[in-house]
Protein backbone atom coordinates (compact mmCIF):
# COMPACT_ATOMS: atom_id res chain seq x y z
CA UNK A 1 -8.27 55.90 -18.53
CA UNK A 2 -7.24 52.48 -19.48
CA UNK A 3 -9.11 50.21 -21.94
CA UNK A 4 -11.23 47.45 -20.18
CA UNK A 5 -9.75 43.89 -20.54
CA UNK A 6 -11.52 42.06 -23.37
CA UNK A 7 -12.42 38.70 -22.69
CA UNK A 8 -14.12 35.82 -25.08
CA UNK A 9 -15.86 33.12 -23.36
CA UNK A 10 -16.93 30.04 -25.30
CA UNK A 11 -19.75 28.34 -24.36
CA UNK A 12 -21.27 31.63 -22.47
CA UNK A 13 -25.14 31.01 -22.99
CA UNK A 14 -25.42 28.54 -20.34
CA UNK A 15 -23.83 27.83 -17.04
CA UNK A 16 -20.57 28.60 -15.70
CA UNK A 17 -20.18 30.14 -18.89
CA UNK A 18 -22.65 32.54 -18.67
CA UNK A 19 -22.52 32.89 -15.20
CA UNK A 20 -18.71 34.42 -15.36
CA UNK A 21 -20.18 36.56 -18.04
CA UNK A 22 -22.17 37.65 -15.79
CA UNK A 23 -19.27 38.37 -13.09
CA UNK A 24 -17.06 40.10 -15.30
CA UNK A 25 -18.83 42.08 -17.17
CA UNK A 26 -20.34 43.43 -13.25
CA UNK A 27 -15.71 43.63 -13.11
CA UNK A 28 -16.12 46.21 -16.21
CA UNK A 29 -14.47 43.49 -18.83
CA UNK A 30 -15.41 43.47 -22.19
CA UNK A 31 -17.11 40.64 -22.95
CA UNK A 32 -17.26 38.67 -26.27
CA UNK A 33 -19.44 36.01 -25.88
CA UNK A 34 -19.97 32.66 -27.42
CA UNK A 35 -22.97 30.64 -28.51
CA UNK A 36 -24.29 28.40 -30.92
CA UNK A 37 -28.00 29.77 -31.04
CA UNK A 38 -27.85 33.26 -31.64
CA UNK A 39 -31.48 33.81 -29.89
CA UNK A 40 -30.02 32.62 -26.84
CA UNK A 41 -26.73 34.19 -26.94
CA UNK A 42 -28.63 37.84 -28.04
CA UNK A 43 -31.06 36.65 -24.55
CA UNK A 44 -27.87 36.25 -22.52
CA UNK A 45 -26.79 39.52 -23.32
CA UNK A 46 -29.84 41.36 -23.25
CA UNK A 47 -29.60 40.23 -19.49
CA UNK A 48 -26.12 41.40 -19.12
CA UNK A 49 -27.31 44.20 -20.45
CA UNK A 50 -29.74 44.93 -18.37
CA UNK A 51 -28.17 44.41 -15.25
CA UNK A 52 -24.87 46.50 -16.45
CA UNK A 53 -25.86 48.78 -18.36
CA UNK A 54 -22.74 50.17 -19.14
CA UNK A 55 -21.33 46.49 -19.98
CA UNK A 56 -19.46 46.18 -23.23
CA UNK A 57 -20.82 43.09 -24.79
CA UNK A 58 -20.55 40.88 -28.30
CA UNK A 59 -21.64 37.88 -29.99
CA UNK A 60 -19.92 35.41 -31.74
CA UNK A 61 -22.10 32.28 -32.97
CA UNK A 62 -20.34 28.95 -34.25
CA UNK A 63 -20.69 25.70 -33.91
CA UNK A 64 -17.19 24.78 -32.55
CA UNK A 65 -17.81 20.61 -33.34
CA UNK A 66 -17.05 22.09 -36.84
CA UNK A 67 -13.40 23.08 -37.94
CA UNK A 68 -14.90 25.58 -40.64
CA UNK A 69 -17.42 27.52 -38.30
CA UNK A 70 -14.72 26.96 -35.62
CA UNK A 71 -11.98 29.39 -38.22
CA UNK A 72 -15.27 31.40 -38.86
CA UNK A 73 -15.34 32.86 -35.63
CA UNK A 74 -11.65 33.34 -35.54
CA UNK A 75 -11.72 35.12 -38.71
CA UNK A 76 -14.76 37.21 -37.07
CA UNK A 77 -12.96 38.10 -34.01
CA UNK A 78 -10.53 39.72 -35.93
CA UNK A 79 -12.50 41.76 -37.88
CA UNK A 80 -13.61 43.15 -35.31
CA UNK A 81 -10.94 43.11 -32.77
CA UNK A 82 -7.10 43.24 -33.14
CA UNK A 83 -6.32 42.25 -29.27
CA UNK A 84 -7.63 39.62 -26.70
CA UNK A 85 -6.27 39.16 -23.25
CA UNK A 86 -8.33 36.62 -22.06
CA UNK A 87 -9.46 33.44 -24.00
CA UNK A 88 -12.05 31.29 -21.93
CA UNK A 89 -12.29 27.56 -23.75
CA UNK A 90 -15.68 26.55 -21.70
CA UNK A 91 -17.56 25.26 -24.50
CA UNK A 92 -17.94 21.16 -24.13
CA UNK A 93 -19.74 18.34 -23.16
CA UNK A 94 -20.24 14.75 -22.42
CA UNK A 95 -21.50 12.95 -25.55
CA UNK A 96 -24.36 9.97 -26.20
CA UNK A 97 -23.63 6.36 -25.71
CA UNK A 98 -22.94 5.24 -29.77
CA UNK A 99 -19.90 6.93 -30.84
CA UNK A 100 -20.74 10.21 -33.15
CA UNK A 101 -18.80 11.89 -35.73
CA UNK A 102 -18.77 15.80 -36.63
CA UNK A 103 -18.71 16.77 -40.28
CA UNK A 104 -14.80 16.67 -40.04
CA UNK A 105 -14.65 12.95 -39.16
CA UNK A 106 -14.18 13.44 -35.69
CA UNK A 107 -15.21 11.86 -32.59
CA UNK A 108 -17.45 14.46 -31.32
CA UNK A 109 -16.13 14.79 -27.74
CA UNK A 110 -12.77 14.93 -28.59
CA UNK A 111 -13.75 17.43 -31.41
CA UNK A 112 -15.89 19.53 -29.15
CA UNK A 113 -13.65 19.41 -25.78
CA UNK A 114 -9.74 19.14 -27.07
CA UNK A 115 -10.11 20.29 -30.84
CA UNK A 116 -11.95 23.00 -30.74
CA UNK A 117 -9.99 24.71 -27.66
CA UNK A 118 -6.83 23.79 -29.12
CA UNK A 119 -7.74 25.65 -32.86
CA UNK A 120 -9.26 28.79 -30.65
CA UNK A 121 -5.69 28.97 -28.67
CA UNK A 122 -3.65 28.62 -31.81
CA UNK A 123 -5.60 30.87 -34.27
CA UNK A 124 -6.12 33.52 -31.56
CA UNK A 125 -2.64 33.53 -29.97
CA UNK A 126 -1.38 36.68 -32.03
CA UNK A 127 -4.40 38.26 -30.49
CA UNK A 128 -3.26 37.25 -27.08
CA UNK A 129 0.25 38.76 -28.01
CA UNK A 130 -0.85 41.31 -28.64
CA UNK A 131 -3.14 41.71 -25.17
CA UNK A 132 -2.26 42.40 -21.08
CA UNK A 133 -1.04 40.09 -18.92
CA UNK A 134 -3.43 37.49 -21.43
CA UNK A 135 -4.09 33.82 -20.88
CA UNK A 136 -6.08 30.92 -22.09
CA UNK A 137 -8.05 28.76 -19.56
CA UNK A 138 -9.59 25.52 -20.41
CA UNK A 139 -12.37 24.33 -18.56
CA UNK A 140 -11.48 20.61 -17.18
CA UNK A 141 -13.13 18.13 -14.72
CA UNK A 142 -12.29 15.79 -12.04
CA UNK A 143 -13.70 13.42 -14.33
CA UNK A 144 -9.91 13.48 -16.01
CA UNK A 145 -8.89 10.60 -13.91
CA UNK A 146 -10.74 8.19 -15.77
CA UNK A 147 -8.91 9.11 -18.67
CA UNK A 148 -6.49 6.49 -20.15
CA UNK A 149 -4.56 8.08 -23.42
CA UNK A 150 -4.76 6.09 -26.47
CA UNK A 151 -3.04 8.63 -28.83
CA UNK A 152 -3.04 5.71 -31.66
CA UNK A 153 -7.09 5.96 -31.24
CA UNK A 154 -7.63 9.44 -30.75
CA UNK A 155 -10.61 9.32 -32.37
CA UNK A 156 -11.48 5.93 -30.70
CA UNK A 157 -12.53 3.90 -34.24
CA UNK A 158 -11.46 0.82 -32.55
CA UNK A 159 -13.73 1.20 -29.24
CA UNK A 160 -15.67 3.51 -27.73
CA UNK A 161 -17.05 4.83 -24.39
CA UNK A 162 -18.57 7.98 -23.50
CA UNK A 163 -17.56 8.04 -20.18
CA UNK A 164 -13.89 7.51 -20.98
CA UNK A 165 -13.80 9.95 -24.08
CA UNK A 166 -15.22 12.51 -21.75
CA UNK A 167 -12.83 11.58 -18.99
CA UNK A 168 -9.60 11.41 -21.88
CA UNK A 169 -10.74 15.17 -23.27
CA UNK A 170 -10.92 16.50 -19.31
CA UNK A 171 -6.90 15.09 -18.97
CA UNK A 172 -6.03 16.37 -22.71
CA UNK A 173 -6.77 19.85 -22.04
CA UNK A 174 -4.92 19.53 -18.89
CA UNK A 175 -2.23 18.27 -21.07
CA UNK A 176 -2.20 21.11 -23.40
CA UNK A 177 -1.57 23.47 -21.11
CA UNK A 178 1.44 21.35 -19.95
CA UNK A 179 2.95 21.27 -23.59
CA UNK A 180 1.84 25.39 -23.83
CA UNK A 181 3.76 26.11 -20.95
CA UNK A 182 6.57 23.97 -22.19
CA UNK A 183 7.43 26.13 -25.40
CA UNK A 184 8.22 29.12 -24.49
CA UNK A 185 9.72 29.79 -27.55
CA UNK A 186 6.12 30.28 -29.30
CA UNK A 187 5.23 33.02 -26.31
CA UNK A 188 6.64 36.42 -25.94
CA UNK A 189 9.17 36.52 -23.40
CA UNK A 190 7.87 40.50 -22.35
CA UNK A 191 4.82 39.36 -22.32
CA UNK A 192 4.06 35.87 -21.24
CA UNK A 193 0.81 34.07 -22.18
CA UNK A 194 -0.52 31.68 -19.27
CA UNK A 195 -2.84 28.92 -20.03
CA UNK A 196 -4.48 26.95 -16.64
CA UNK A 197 -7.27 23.97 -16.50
CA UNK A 198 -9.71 24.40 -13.51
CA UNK A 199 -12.51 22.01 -12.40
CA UNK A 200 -15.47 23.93 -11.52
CA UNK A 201 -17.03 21.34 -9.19
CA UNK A 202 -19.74 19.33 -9.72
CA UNK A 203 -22.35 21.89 -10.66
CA UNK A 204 -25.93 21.68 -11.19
CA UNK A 205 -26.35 23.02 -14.43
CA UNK A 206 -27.77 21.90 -17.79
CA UNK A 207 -24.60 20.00 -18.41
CA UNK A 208 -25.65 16.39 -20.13
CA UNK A 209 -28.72 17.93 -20.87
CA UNK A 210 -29.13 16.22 -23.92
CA UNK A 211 -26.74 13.33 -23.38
CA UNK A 212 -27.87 9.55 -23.37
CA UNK A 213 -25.18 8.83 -21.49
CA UNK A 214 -25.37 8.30 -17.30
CA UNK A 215 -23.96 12.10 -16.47
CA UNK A 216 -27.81 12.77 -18.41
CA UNK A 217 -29.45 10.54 -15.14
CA UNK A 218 -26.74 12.08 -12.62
CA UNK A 219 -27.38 15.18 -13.15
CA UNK A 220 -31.05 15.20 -13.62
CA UNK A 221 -31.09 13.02 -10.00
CA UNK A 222 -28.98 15.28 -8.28
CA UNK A 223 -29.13 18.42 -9.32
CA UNK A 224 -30.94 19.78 -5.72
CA UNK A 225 -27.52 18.09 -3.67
CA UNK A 226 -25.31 20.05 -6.33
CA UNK A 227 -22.93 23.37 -6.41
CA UNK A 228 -24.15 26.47 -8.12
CA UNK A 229 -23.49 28.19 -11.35
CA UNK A 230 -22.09 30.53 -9.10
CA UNK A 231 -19.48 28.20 -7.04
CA UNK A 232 -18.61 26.76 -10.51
CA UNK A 233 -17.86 30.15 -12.37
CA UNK A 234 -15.82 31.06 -8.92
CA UNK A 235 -12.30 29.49 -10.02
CA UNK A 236 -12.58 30.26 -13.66
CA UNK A 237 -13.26 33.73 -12.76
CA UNK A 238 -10.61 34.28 -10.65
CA UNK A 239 -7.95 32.63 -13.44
CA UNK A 240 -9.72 35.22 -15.30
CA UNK A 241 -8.74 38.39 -13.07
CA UNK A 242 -5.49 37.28 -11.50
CA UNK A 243 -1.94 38.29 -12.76
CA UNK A 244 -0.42 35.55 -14.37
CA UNK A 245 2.92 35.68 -11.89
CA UNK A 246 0.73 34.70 -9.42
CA UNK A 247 -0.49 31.87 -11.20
CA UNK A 248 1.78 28.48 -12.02
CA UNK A 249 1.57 28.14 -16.43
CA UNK A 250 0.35 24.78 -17.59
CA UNK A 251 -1.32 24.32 -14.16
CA UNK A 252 -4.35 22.29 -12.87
CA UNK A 253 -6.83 24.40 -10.44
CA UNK A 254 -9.61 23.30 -7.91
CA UNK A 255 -11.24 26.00 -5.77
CA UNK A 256 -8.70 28.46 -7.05
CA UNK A 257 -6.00 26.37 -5.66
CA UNK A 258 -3.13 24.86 -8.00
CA UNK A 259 -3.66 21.09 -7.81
CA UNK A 260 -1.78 17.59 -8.58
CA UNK A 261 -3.99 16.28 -11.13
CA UNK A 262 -4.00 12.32 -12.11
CA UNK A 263 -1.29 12.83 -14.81
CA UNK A 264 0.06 10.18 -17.18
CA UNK A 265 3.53 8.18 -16.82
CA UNK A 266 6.29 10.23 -18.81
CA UNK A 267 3.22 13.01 -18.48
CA UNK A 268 5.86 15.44 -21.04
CA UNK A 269 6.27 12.83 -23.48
CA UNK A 270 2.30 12.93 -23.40
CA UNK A 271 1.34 16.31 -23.72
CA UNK A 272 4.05 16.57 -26.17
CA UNK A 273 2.56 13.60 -28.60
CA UNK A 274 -0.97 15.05 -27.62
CA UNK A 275 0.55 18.64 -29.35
CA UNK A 276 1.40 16.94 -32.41
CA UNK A 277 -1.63 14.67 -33.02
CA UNK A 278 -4.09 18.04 -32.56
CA UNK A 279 -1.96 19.99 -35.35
CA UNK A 280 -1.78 16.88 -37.15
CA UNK A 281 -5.67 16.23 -37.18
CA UNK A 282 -6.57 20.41 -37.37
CA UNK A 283 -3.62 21.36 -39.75
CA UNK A 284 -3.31 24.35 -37.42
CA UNK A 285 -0.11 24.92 -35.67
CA UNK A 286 0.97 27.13 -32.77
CA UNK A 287 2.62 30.13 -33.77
CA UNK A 288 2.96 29.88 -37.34
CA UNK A 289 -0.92 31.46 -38.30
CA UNK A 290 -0.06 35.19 -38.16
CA UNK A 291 -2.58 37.51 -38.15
């Protein structure tokens, strides 16, 4: 009988997160979940566990604003585990209105929603290698068109907007996935490593929870006129389970469809200079970390 698929979902105590926990651990996946507080992450499981009780389930608690705890959990992972086949970047969030900065010196939305995923992809990719069919999928928005690159103020020192950093971080991860699709070189041509953005919908969810910004009054507003959990987790889940032939690498998905999202003139000379300024910032490059 063949091993279940093993799956790490970041940000999986809350939300769509936890919700495709939920789904794919009912699937028979492994799951490897993600948290900050371990109290809620051990809660989330217990629940898992209860429901399935045969459900193969872990923790993993880091704070992924922070490059050290981010390498932490790597370095966890793989004590434990020697394979992944499906990475699930769905930790992030939209920030306060007065520009923050993590204990790396980074903006923190850019830090929490573009950073983080891209260190998790690179420092876990000989894990993927070494997985089934495995991809990465990044959790993006529709919010991405508001996004307007500055890659000379990544970190926006010169002016700042929480609306637009969250908006820029929804179109870099789309981005990534561009540039990951791009070199092929760094993924094993007998085994091919996907890597999609979806946009779960507008869910109502604790998203902006503790946000100053407007998505905080939005989504508090709203919330009874909003999607599920469940509608959110829908698209992510199904990146999750499908064979990557039948997906499209570096692509953009809305209700499990492949979309055109809002991209940026000379959109490869983008995601490439997008590449290079996260390995530049992280010191972490694709492919050369061997584990």
């Amino acid at each position: 009988m063949a091993e279940p698929k093993r799956v790490l979902i970041t940000g999986a105590t809350t939300g769509i997160g936890k919700e495709a926990a939920f789904q794919l651990a009912r699937r028979g996946y492994e799951v490897i979940l993600h948290g900050r507080n371990a109290e809620k992450a051990a809660s989330v499981k217990a629940d898992i566990q209860a429901r399935h009780p045969n459900a193969k389930l872990d923790i993993l608690i880091a704070d992924l604003e922070s490059k050290a705890d981010t390498i932490k959990l790597v370095d966890t992972f793989y004590q434990r585990y020697d394979a992944l086949d499906v990475l699930i970047n769905n930790a992030g969030g939209v920030m306060n209105k007065v520009r923050q900065e993590t204990v790396d010196g980074w903006e923190r939305t850019i830090a929490l929603n573009v950073l983080a995923p891209f260190m998790c992809s690179a420092l876990l990719l000989p894990a993927l290698q070494r997985g089934t069919d495995a991809k990465i999928i990044n959790t993006s928005s529709m919010a991405h068109i508001m996004g307007k690159p500055s890659f000379d103020d990544l970190m926006y020192e010169t002016k700042f907007n929480t609306h637009r950093a969250y908006g820029d971080a929804k179109l870099y991860v789309i981005l990534l996935g561009i540039e990951f699709a791009r070199r092929q070189q760094l993924i094993d041509e007998n085994n091919p490593i996907g890597m999609y953005a979806f946009h779960p919908g507008v869910i109502a969810s604790d998203f902006a929870k503790n946000s100053t910004s407007l998505y905080h009054h939005f989504f508090r507003l709203f919330r009874p006129f909003l999607s599920s959990v469940e509608r959110g987790a829908d698209t992510m889940v199904y990146l999750a389970t499908q064979n990557n032939d039948a997906l499209q690498n570096g692509g953009y998905y809305v209700r499990r469809k492949a979309r055109n999202a809002r991209l940026p003139t000379k959109t490869l000379d983008a995601a490439a200079q997008l590449w290079e300024r996260c390995e530049s910032l992280t010191g972490i490059r694709f492919g050369v970390e061997s584990r």
